[in-house]
N, C-alpha and C. Protein backbone atom coordinates (compact mmCIF):
# COMPACT_ATOMS: atom_id res chain seq x y z
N UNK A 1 1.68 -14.19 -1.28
CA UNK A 1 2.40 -12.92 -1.28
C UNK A 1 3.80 -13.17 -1.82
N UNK A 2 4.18 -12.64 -2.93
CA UNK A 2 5.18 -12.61 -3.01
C UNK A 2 6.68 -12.02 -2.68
N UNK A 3 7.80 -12.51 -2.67
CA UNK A 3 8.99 -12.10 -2.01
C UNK A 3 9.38 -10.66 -1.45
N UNK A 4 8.70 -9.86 -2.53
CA UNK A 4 8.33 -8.13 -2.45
C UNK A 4 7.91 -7.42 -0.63
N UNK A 5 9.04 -6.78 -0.19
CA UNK A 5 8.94 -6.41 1.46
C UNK A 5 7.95 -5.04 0.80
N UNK A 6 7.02 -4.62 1.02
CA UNK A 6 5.93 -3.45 1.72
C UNK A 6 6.96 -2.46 2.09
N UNK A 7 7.23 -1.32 1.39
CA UNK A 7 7.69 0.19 2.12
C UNK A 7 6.73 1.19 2.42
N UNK A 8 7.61 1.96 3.06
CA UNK A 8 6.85 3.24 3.71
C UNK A 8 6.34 4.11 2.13
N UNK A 9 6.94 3.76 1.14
CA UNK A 9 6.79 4.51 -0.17
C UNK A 9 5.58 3.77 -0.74
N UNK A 10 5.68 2.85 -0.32
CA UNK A 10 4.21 1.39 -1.09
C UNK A 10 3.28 2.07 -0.68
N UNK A 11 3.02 2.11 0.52
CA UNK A 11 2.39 2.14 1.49
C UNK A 11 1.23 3.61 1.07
N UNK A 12 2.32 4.72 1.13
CA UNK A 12 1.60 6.16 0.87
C UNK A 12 1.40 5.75 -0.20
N UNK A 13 1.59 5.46 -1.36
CA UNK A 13 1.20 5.40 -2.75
C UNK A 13 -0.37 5.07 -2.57
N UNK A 14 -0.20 3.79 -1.82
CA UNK A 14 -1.84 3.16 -2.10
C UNK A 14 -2.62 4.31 -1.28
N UNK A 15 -2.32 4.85 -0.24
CA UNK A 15 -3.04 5.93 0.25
C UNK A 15 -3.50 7.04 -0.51
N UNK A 16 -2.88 7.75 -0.87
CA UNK A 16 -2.91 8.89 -1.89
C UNK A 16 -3.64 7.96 -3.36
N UNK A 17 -3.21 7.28 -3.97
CA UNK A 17 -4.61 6.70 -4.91
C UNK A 17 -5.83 6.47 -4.41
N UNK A 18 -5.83 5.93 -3.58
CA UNK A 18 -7.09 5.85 -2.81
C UNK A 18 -8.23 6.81 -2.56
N UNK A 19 -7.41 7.72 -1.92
CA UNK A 19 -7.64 9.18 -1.97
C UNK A 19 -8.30 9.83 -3.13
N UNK A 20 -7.90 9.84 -3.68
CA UNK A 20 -7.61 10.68 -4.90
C UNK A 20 -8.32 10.11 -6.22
N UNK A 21 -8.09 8.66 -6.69
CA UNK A 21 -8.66 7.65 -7.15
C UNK A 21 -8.16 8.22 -8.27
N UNK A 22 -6.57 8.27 -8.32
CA UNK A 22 -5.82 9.42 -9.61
C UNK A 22 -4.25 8.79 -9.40
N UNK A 23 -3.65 7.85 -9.57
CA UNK A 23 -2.09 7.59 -9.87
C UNK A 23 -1.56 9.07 -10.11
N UNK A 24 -2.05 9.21 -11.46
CA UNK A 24 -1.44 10.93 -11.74
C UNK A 24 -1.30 11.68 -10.40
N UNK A 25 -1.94 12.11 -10.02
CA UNK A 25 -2.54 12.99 -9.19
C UNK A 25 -1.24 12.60 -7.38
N UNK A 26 -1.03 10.85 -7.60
CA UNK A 26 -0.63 10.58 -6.30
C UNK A 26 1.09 10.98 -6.50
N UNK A 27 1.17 10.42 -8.16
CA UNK A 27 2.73 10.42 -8.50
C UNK A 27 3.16 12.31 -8.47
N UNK A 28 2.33 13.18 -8.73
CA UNK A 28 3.12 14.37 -9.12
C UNK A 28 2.89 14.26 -7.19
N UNK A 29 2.19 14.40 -6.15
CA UNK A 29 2.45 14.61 -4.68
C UNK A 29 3.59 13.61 -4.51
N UNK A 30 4.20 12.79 -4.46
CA UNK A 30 4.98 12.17 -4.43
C UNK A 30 6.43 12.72 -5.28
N UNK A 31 6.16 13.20 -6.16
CA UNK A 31 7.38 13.56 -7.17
C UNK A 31 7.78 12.46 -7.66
N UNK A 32 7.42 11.93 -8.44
CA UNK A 32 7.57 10.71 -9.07
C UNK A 32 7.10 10.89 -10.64
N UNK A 33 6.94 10.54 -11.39
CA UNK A 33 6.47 10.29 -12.92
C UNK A 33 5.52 9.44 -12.90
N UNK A 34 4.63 9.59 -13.33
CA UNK A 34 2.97 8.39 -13.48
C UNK A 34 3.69 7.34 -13.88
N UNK A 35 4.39 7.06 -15.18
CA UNK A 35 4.24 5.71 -15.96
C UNK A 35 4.59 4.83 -14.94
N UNK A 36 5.98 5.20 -13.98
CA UNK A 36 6.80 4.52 -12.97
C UNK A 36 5.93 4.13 -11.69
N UNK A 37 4.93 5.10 -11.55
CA UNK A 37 3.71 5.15 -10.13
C UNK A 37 3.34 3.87 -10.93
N UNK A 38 2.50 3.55 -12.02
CA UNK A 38 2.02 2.80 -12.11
C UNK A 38 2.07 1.27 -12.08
N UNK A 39 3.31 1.13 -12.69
CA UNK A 39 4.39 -0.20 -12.81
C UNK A 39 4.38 -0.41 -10.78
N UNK A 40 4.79 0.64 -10.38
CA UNK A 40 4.81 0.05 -8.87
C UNK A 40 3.73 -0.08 -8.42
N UNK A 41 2.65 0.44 -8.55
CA UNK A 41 1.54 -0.06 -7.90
C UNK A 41 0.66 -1.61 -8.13
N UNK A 42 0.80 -1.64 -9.37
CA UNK A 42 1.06 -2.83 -9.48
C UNK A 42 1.96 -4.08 -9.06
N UNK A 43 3.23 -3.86 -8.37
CA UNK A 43 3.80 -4.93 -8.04
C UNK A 43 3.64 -4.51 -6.37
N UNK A 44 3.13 -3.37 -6.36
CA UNK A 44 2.43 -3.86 -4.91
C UNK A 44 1.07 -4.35 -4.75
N UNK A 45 0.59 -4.79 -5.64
CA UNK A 45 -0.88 -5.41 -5.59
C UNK A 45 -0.13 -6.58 -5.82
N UNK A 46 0.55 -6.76 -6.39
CA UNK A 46 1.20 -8.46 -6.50
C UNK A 46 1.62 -9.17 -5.32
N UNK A 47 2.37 -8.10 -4.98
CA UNK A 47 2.66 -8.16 -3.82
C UNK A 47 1.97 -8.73 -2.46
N UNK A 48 1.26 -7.78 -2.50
CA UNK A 48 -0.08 -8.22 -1.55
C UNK A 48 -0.53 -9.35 -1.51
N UNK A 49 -0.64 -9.51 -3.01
CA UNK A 49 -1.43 -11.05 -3.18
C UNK A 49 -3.02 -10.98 -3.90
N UNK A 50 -3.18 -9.52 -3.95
CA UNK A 50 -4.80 -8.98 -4.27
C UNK A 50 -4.92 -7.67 -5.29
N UNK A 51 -5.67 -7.72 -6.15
CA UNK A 51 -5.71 -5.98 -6.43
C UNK A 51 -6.45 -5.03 -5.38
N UNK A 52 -5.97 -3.90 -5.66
CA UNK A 52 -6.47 -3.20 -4.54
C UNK A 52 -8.04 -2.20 -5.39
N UNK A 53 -7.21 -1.94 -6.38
CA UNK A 53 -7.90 -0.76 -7.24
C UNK A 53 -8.57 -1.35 -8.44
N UNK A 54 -10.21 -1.03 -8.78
CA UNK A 54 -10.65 -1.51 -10.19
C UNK A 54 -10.32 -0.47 -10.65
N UNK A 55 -9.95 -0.68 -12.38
CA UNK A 55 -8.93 -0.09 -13.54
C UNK A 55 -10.66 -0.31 -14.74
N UNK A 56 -10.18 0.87 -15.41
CA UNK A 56 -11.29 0.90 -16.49
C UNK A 56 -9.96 1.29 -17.60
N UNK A 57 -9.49 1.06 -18.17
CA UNK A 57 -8.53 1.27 -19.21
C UNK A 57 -7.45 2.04 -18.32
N UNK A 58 -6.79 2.84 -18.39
CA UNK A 58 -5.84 3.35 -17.81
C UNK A 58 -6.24 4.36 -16.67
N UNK A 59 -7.30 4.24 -16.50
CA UNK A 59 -7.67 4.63 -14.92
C UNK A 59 -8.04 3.71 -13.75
N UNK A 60 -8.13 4.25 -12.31
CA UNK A 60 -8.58 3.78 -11.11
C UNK A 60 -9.94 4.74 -11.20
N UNK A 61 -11.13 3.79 -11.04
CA UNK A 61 -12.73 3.72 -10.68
C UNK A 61 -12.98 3.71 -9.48
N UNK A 62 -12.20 2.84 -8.77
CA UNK A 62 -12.41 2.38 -7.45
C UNK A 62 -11.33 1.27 -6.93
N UNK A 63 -11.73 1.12 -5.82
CA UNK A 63 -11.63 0.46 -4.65
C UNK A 63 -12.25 -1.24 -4.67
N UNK A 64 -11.55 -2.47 -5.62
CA UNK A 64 -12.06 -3.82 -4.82
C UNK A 64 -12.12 -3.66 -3.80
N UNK A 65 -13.26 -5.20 -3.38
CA UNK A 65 -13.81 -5.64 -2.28
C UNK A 65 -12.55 -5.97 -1.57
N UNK A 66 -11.64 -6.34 -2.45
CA UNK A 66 -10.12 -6.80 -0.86
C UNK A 66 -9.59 -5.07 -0.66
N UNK A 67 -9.58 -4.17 -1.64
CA UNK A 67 -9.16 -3.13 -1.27
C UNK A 67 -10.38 -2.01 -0.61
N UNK A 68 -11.10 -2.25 -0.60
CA UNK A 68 -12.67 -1.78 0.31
C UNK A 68 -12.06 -2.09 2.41
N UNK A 69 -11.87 -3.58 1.83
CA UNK A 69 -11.54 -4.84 3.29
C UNK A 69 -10.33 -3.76 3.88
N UNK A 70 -9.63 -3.79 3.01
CA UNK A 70 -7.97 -3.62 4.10
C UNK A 70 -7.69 -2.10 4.27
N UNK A 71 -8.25 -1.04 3.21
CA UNK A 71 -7.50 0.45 2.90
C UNK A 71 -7.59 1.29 4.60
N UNK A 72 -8.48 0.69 5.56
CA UNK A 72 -8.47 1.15 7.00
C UNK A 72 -7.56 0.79 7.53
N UNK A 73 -6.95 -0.16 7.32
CA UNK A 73 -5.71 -0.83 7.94
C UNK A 73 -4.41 -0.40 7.33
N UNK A 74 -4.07 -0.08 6.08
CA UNK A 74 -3.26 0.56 5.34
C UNK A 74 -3.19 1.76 5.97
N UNK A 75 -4.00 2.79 6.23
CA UNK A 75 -4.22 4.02 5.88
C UNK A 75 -3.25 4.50 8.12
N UNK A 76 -3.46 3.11 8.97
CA UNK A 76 -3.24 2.90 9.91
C UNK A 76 -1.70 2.99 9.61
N UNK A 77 -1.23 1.87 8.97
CA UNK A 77 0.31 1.84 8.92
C UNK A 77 0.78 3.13 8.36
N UNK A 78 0.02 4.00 7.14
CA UNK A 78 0.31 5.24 7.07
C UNK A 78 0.57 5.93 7.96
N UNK A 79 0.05 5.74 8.80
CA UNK A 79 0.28 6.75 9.93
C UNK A 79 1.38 6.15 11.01
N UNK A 80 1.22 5.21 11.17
CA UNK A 80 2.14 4.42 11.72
C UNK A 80 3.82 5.28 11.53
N UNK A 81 4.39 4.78 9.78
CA UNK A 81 5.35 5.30 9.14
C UNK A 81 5.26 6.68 8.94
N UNK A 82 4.70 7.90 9.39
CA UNK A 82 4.54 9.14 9.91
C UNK A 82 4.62 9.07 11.06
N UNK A 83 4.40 8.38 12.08
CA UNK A 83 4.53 8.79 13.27
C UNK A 83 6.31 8.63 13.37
N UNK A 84 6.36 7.34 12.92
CA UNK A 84 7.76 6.81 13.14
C UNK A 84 8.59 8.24 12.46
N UNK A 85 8.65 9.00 11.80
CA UNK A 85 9.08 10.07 10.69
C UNK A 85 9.51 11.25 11.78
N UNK A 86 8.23 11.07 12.61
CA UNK A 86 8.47 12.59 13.47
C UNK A 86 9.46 11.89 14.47
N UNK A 87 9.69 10.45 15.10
CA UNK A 87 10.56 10.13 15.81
C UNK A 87 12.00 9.50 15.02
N UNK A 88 12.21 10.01 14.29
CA UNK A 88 13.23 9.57 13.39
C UNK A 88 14.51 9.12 14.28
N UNK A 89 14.87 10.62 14.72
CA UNK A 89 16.20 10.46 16.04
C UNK A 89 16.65 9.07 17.15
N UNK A 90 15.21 8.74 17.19
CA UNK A 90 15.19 7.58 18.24
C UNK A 90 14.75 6.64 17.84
N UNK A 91 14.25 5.99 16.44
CA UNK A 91 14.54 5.15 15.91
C UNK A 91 15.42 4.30 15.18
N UNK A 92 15.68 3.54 15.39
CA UNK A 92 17.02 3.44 15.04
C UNK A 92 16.56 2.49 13.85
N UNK A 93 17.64 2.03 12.77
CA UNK A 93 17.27 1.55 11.07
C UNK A 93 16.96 -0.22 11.60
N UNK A 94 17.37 -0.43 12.62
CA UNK A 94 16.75 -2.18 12.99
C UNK A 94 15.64 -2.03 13.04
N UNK A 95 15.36 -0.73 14.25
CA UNK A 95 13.73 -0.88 14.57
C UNK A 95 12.76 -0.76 13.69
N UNK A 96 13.59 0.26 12.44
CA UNK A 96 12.33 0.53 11.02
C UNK A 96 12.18 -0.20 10.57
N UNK A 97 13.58 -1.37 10.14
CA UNK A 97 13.63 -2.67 9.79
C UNK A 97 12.65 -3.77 9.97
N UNK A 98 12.82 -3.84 11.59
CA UNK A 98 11.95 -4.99 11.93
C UNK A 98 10.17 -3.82 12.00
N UNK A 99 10.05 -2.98 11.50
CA UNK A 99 8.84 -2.49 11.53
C UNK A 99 8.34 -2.68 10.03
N UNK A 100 8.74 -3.31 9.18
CA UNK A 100 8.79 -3.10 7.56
C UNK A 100 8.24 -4.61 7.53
N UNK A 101 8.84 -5.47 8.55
CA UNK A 101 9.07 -6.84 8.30
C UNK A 101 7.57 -7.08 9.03
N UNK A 102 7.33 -6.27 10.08
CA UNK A 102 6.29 -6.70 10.71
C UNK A 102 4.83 -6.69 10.33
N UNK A 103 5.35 -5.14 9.28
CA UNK A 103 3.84 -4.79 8.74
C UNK A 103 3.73 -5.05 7.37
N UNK A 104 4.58 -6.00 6.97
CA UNK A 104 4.34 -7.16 5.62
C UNK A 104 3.91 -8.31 6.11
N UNK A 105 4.06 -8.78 7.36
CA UNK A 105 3.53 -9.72 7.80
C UNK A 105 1.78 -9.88 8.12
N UNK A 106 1.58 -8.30 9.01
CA UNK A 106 0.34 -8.32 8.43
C UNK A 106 -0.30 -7.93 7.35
N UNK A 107 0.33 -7.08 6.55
CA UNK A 107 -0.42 -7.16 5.48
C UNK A 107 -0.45 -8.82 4.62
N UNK A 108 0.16 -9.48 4.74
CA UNK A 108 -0.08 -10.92 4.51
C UNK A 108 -0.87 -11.32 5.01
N UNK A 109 -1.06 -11.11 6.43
CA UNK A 109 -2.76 -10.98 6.96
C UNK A 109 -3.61 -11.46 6.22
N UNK A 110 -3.60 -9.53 5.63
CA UNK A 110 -4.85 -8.95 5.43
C UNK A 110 -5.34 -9.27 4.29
N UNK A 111 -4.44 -9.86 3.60
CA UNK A 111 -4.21 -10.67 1.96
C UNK A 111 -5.12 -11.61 2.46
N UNK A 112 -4.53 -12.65 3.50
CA UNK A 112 -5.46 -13.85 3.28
C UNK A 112 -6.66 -13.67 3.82
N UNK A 113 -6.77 -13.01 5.01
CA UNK A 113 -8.34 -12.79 4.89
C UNK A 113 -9.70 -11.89 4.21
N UNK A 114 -8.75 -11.48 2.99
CA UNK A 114 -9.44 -10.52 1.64
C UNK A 114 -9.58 -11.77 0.68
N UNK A 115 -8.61 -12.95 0.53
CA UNK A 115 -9.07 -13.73 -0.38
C UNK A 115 -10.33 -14.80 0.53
N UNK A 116 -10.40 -14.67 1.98
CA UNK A 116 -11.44 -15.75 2.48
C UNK A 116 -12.65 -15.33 1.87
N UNK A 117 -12.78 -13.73 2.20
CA UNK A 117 -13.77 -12.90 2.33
C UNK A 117 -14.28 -12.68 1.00
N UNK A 118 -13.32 -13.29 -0.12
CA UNK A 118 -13.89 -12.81 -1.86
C UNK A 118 -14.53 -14.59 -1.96
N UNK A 119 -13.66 -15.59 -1.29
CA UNK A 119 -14.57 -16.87 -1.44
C UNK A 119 -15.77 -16.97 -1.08
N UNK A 120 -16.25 -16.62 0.27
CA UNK A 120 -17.53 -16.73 0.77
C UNK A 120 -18.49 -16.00 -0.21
């Protein structure tokens, strides 16, 4: 995994592609511009350590076997960083902090046991 911390913005991105199985589609809900969705989604698959999404020329087809493995667990911290959203007031920026730090940690996890799971 590289140096790259996991945001609450990473995070929905891969959700909403997922979803959708459409960058386009995730970047205009987001308000963002595709070309830029794309460049980041990619350095959050770098990130990770795994791709998440099979690509047929400039589209998402699907869902890899590491992104098959983990998108239940993603889709968890999604909600996670929504829940945290509606408690904004009483969270304070350490606690989001050390909540950013925590859930890059597992997603480092979930990295290494998506690459056990592509060895076997």
């Amino acid at each position: 995994m590289s140096g790259h911390l996991i945001d609450q913005r990473d995070i929905r991105l891969i959700v909403l592609v997922a979803d959708g199985l459409s960058i386009s589609k995730a970047a205009k809900a987001i308000g963002v511009g595709q070309p830029g969705m794309s460049i980041k989604l990619k350095q959050v698959e770098k990130a990770l350590g795994y791709d998440i999404f099979i690509r047929s020329g400039r589209h998402i087809v699907g869902l890899t076997k590491a992104g098959r493995d983990s998108i239940e667990a993603i889709r968890q911290i999604d909600r996670l960083f929504a829940g945290i959203q509606g408690r904004d007031a009483v969270v304070s920026r350490l606690s989001r902090h050390d909540l950013v730090k925590s859930i890059t940690n597992d997603l480092a996890r979930l990295s290494d046991l998506a690459a056990k799971g592509e060895q076997q």
